[in-house]
C-alpha atoms as a PDB file:
ATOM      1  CA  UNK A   1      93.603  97.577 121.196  1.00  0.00           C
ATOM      2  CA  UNK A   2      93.510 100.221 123.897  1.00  0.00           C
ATOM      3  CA  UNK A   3      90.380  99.037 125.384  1.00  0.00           C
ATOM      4  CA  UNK A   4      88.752  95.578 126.271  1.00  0.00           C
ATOM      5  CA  UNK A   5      87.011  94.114 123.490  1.00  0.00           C
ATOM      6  CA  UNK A   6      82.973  94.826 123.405  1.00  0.00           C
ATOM      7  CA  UNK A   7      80.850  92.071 122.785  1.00  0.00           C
ATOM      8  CA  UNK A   8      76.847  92.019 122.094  1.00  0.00           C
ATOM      9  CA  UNK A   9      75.218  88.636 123.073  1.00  0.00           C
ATOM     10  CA  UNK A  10      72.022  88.393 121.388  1.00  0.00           C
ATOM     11  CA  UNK A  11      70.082  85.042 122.300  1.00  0.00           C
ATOM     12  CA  UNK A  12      66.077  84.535 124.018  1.00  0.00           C
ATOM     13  CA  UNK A  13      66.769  82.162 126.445  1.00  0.00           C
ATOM     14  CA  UNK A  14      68.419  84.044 129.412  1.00  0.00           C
ATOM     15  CA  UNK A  15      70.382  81.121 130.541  1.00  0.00           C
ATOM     16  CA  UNK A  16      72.483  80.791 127.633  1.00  0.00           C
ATOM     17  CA  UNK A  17      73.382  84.337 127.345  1.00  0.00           C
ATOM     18  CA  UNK A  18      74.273  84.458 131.270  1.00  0.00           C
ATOM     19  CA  UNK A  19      76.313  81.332 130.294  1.00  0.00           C
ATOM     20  CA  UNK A  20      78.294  82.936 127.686  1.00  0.00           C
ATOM     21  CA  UNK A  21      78.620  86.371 129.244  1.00  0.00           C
ATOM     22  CA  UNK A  22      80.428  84.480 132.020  1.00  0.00           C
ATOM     23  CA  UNK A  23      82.756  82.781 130.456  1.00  0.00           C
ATOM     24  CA  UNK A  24      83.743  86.074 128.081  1.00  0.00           C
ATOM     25  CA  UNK A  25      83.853  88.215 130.887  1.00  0.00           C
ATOM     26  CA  UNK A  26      86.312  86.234 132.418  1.00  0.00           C
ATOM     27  CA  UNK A  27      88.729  87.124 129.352  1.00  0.00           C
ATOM     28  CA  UNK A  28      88.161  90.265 129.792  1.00  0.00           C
ATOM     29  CA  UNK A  29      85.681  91.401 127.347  1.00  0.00           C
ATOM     30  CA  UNK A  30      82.901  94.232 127.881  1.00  0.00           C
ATOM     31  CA  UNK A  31      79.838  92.222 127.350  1.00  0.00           C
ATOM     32  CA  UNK A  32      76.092  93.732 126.584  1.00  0.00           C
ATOM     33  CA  UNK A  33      73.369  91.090 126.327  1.00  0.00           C
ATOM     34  CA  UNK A  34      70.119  91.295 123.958  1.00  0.00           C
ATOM     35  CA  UNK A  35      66.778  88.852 124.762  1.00  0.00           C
ATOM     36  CA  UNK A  36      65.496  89.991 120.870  1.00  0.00           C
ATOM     37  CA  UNK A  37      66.356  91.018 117.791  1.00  0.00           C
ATOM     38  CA  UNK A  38      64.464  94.198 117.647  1.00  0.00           C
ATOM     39  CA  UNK A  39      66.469  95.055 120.994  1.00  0.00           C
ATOM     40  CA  UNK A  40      69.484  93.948 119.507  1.00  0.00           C
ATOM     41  CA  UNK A  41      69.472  95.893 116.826  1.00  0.00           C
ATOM     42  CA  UNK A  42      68.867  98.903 118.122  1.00  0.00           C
ATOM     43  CA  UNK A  43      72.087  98.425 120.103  1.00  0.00           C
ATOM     44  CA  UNK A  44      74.228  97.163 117.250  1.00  0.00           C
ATOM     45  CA  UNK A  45      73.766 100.529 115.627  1.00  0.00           C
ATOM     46  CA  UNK A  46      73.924 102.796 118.534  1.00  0.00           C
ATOM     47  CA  UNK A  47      77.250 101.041 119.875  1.00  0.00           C
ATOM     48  CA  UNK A  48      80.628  99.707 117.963  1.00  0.00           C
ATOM     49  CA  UNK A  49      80.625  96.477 118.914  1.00  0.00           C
ATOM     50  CA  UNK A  50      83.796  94.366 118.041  1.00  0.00           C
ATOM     51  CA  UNK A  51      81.322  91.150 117.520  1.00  0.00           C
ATOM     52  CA  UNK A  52      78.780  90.085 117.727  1.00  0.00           C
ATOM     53  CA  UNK A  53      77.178  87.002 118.808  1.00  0.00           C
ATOM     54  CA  UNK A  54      73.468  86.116 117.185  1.00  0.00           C
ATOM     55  CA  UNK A  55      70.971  83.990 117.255  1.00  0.00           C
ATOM     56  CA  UNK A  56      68.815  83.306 114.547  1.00  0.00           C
ATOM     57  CA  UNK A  57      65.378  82.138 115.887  1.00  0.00           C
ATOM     58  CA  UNK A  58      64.114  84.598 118.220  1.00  0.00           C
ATOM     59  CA  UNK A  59      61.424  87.085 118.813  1.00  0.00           C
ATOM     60  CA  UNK A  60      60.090  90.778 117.238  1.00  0.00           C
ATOM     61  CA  UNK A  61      62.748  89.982 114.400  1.00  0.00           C
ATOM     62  CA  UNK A  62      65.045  86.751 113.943  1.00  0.00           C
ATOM     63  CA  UNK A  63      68.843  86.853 113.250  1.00  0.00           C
ATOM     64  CA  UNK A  64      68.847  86.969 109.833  1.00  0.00           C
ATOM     65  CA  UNK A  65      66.724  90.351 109.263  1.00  0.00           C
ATOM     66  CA  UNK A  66      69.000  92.224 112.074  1.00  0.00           C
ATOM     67  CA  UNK A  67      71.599  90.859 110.084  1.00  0.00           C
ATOM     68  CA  UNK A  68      70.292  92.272 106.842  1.00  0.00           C
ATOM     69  CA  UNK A  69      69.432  95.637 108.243  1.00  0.00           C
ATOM     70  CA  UNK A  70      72.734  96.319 110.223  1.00  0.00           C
ATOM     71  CA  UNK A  71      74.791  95.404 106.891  1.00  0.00           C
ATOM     72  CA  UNK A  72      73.042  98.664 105.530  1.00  0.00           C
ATOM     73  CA  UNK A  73      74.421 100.663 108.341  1.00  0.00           C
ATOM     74  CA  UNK A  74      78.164  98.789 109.519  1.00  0.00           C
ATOM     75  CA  UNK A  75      80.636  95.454 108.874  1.00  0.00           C
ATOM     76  CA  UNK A  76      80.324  94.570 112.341  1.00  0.00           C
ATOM     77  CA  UNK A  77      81.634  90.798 112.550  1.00  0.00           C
ATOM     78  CA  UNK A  78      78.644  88.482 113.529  1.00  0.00           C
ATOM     79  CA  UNK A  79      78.563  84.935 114.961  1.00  0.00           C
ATOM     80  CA  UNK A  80      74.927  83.118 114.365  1.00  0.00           C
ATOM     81  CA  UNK A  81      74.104  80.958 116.785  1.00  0.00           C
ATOM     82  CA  UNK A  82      72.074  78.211 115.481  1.00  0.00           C
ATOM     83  CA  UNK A  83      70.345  74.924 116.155  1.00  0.00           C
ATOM     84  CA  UNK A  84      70.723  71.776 114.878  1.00  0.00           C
ATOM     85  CA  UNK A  85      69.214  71.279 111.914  1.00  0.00           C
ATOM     86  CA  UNK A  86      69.136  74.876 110.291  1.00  0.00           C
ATOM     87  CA  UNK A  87      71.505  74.591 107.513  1.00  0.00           C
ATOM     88  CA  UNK A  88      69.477  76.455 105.362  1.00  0.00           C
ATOM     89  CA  UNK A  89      69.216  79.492 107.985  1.00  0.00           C
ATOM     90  CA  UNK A  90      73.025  79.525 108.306  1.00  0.00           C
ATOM     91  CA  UNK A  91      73.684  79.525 104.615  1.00  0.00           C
ATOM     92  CA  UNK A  92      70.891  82.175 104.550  1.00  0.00           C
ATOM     93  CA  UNK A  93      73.299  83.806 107.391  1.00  0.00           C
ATOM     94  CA  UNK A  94      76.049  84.079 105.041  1.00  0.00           C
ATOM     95  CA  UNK A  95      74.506  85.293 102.438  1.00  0.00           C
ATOM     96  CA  UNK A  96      73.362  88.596 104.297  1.00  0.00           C
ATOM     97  CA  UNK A  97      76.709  89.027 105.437  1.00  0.00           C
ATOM     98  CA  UNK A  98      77.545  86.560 108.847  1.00  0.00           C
ATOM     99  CA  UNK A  99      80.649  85.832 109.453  1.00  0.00           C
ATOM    100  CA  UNK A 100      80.454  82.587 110.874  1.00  0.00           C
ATOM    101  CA  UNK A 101      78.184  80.541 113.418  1.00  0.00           C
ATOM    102  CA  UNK A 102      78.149  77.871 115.853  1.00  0.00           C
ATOM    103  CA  UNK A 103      76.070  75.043 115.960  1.00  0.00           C
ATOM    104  CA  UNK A 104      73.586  74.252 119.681  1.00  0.00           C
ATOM    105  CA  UNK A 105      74.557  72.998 122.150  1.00  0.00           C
ATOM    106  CA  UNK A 106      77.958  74.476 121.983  1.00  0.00           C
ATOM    107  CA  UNK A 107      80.845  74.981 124.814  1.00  0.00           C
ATOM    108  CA  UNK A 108      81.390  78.184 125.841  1.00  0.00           C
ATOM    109  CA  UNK A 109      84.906  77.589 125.774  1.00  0.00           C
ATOM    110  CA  UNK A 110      84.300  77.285 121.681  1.00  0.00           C
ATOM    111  CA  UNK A 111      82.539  80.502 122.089  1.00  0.00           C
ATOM    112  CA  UNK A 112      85.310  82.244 123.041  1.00  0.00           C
ATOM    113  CA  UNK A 113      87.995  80.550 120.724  1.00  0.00           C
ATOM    114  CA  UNK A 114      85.612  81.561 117.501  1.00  0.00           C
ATOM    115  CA  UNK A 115      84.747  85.219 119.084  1.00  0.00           C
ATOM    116  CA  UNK A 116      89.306  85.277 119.723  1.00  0.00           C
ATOM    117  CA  UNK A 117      89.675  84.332 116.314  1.00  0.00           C
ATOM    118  CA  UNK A 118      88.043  86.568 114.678  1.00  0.00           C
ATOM    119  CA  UNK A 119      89.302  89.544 117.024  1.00  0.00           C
ATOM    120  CA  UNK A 120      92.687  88.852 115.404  1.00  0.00           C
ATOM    121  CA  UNK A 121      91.552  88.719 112.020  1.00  0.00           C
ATOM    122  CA  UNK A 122      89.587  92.294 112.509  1.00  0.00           C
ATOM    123  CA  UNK A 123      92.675  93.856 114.400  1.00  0.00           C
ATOM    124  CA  UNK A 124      95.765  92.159 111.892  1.00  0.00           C
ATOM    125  CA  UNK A 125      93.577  93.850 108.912  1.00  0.00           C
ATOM    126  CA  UNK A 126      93.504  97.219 110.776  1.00  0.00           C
ATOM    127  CA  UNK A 127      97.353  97.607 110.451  1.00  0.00           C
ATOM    128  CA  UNK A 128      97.538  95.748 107.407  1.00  0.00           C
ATOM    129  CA  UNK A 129      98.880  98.755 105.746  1.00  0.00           C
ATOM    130  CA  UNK A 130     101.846  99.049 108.394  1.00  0.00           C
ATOM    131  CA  UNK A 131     102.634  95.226 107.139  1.00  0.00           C
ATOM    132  CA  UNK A 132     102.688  95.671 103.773  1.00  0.00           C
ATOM    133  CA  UNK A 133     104.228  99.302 102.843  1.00  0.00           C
ATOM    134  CA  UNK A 134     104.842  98.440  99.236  1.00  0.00           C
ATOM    135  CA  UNK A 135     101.649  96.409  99.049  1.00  0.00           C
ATOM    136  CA  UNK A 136      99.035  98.435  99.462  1.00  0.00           C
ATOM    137  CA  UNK A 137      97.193  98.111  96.025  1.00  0.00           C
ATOM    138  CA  UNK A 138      97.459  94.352  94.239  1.00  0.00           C
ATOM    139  CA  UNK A 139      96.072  94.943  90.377  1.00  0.00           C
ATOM    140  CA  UNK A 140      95.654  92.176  88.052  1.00  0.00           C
ATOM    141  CA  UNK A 141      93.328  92.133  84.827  1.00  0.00           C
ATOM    142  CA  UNK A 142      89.673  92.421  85.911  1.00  0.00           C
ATOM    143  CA  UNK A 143      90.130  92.978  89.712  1.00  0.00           C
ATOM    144  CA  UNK A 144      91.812  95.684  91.838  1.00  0.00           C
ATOM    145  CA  UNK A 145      92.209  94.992  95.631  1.00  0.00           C
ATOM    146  CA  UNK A 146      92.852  98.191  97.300  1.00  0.00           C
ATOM    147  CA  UNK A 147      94.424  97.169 100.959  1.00  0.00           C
ATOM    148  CA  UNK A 148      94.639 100.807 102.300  1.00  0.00           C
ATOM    149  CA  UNK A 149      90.846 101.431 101.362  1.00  0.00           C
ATOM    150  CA  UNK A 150      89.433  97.585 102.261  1.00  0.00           C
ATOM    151  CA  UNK A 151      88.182  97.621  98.554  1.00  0.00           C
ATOM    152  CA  UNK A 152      87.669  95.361  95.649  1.00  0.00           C
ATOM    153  CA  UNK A 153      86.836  96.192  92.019  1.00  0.00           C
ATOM    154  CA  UNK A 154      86.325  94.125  89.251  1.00  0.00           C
ATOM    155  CA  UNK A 155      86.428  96.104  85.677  1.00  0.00           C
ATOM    156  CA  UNK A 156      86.534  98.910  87.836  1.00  0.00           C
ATOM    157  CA  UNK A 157      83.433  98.749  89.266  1.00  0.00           C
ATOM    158  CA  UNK A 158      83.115  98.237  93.319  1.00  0.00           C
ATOM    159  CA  UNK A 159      81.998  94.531  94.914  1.00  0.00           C
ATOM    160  CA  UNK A 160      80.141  94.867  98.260  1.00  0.00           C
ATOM    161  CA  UNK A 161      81.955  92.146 100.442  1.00  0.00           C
ATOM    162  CA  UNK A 162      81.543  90.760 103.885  1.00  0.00           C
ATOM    163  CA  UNK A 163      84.623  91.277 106.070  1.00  0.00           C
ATOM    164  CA  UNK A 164      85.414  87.499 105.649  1.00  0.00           C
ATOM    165  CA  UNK A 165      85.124  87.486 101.813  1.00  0.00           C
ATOM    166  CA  UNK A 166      86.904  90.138 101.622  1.00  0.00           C
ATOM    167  CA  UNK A 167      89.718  88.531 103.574  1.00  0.00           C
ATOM    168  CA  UNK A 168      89.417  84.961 101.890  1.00  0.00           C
ATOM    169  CA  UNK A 169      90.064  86.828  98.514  1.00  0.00           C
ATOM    170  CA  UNK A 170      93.038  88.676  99.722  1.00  0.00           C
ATOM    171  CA  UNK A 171      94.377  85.630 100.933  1.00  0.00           C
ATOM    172  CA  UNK A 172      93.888  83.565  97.937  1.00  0.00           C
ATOM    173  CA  UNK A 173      94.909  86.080  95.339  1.00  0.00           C
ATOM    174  CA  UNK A 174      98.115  86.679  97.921  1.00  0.00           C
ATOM    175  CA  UNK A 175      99.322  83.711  96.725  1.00  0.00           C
ATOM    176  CA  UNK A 176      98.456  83.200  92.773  1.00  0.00           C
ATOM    177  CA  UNK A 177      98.280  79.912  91.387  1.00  0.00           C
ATOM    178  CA  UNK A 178      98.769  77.928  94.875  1.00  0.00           C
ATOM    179  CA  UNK A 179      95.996  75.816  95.708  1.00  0.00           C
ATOM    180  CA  UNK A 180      94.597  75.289  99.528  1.00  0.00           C
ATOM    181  CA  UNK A 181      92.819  72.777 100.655  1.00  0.00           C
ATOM    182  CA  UNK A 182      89.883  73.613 102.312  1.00  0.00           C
ATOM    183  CA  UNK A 183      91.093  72.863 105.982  1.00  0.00           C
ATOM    184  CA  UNK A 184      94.203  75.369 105.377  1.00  0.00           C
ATOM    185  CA  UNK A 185      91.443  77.809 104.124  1.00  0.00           C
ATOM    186  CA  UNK A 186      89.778  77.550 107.325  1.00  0.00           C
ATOM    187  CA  UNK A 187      92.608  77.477 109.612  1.00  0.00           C
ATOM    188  CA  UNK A 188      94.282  80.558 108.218  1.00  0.00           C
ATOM    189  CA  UNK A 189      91.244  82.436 107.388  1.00  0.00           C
ATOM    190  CA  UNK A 190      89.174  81.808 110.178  1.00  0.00           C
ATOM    191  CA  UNK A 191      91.907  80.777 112.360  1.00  0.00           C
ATOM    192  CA  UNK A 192      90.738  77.331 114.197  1.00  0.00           C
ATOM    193  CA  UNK A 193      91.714  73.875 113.930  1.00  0.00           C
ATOM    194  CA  UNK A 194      88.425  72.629 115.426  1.00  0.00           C
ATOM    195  CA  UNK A 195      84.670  72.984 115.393  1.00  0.00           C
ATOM    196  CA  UNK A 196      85.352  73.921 111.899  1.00  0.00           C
ATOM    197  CA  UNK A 197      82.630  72.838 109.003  1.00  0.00           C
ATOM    198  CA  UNK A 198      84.207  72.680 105.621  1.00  0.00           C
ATOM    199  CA  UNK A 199      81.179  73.639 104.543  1.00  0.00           C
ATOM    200  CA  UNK A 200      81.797  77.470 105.640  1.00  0.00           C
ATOM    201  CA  UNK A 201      84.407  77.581 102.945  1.00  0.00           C
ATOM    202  CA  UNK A 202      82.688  76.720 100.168  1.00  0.00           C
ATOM    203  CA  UNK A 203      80.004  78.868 101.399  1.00  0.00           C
ATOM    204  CA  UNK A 204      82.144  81.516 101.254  1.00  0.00           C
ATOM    205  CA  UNK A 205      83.601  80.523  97.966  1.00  0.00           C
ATOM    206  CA  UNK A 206      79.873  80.589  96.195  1.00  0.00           C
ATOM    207  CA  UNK A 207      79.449  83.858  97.448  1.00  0.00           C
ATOM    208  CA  UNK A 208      81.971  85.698  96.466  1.00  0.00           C
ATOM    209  CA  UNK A 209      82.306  83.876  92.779  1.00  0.00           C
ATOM    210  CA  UNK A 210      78.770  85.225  92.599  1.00  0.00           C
ATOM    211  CA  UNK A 211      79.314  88.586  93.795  1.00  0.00           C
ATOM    212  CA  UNK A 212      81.991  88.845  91.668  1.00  0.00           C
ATOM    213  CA  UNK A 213      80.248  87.075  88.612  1.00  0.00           C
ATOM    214  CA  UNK A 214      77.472  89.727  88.930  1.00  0.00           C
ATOM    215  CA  UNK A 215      80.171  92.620  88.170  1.00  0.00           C
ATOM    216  CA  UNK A 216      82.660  90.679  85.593  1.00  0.00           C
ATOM    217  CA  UNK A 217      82.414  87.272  85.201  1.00  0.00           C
ATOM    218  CA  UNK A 218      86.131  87.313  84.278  1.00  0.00           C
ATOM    219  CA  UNK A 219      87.072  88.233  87.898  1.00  0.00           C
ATOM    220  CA  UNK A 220      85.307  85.397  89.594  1.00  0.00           C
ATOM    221  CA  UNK A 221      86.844  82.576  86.573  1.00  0.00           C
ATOM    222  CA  UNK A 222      89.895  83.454  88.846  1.00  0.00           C
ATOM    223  CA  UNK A 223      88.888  81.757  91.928  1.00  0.00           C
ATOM    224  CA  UNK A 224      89.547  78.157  90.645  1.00  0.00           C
ATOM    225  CA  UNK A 225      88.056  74.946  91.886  1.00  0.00           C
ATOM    226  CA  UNK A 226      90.471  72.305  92.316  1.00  0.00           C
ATOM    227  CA  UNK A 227      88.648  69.206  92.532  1.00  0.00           C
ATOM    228  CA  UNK A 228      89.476  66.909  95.397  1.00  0.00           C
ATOM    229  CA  UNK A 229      92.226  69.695  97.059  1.00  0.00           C
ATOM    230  CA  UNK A 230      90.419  72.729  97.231  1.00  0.00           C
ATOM    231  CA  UNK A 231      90.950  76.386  95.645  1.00  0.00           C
ATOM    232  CA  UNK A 232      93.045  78.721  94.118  1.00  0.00           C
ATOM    233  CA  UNK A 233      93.634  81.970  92.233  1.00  0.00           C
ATOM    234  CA  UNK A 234      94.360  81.857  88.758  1.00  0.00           C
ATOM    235  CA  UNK A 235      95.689  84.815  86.776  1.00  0.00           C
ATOM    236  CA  UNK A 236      95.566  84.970  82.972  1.00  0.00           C
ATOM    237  CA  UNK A 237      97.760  86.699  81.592  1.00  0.00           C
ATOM    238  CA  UNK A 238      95.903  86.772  78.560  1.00  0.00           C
END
């Protein structure tokens, strides 16, 4: 990237966002700060942020509605911050299109690992076309993932995907018939060792079978569960 990394830091309490401005500004990254979601918003879709970082309770509008109505506008990657406790609001999170989140009280120093790790994921798909010059449609029978235009059809009919479904199925159907446990899923996908949930995967996974059930139901019989090892891609070839 030819400039620092910007970074929106959307929380209510002022002491946690001067916390984790602090520590990202110290790796270098351009940080803007937002005390509610109506303000946060607002500068989400006025400014190309590379991530951002969101909490879901707060004030004028929570995390999940600015999450909802910036999906309508740009992929931004988001990060919910969440409390103990709100498993339903982070699967909520995901389902309007978050990328990941982090559970309170967290480290800073996780912060910035999580907000890193996703950096690389958003800039190694940017040049994904330079890495793969032959590569840049895969086609098998239902589903069509087009690398140089960050699309997927199934039956030939576009699925709306978050930036990390999108890259889970491009992973998975990288490598047909090979099946990854959910802890390599989460370390090459969202690229950490630690603080991971396994639960994000098969998060993930629900989502995108359903998106892609809703569009051809053949399609998402190709993400296979493999009970007790995780999941894989399964072609037929009939």
């Amino acid at each position: 990237m030819n400039e620092n990394p910007k970074i929106l830091v959307v929380d209510d309490e002022d002491r946690i966002r001067r916390l984790v401005k602090m520590y990202l500004e110290k790796e270098d990254f351009i940080v803007e700060e937002a005390g509610d979601g109506k303000e946060a918003l607002e500068l989400a879709l006025d400014t190309d942020f590379d991530v951002i970082l969101l909490d879901i309770m707060m004030p004028e509008m929570d995390g999940i509605e600015v999450t909802k109505e910036l999906r309508k506008e740009k992929m931004t990657p988001i990060i919910m911050l969440t409390a103990k406790g709100e498993e339903s609001n982070r699967v909520q999170g995901f389902e309007v299109g978050s990328d990941d989140y982090i559970v309170k009280p967290f480290s800073p120093r996780e912060v910035v690992l999580r907000v890193k790790a996703v950096l690389r994921r958003v800039t190694s798909s940017k040049y994904n076309e330079t890495d793969k010059p032959t590569k840049n449609l895969i086609v098998f029978p239902h589903l069509t993932i087009d690398y140089d235009a960050h699309r997927v059809t199934a039956d030939g009919i576009e699925v709306s995907l978050t930036p990390k479904e999108y890259e889970l199925l491009c992973f998975l159907a990288e490598a047909p018939d090979k099946v990854f446990s959910r802890e390599v899923l989460l370390k090459e996908v969202w690229e950490y060792e630690f603080f991971g949930d396994l639960r994000t995967v098969d998060t993930h996974v629900k989502r995108l079978r359903e998106k892609l059930n809703h569009v051809s139901k053949q399609a998402a019989d190709m993400i296979v569960t493999v009970w007790g090892v995780g999941y894989k891609f399964e072609v037929d070839d009939a």
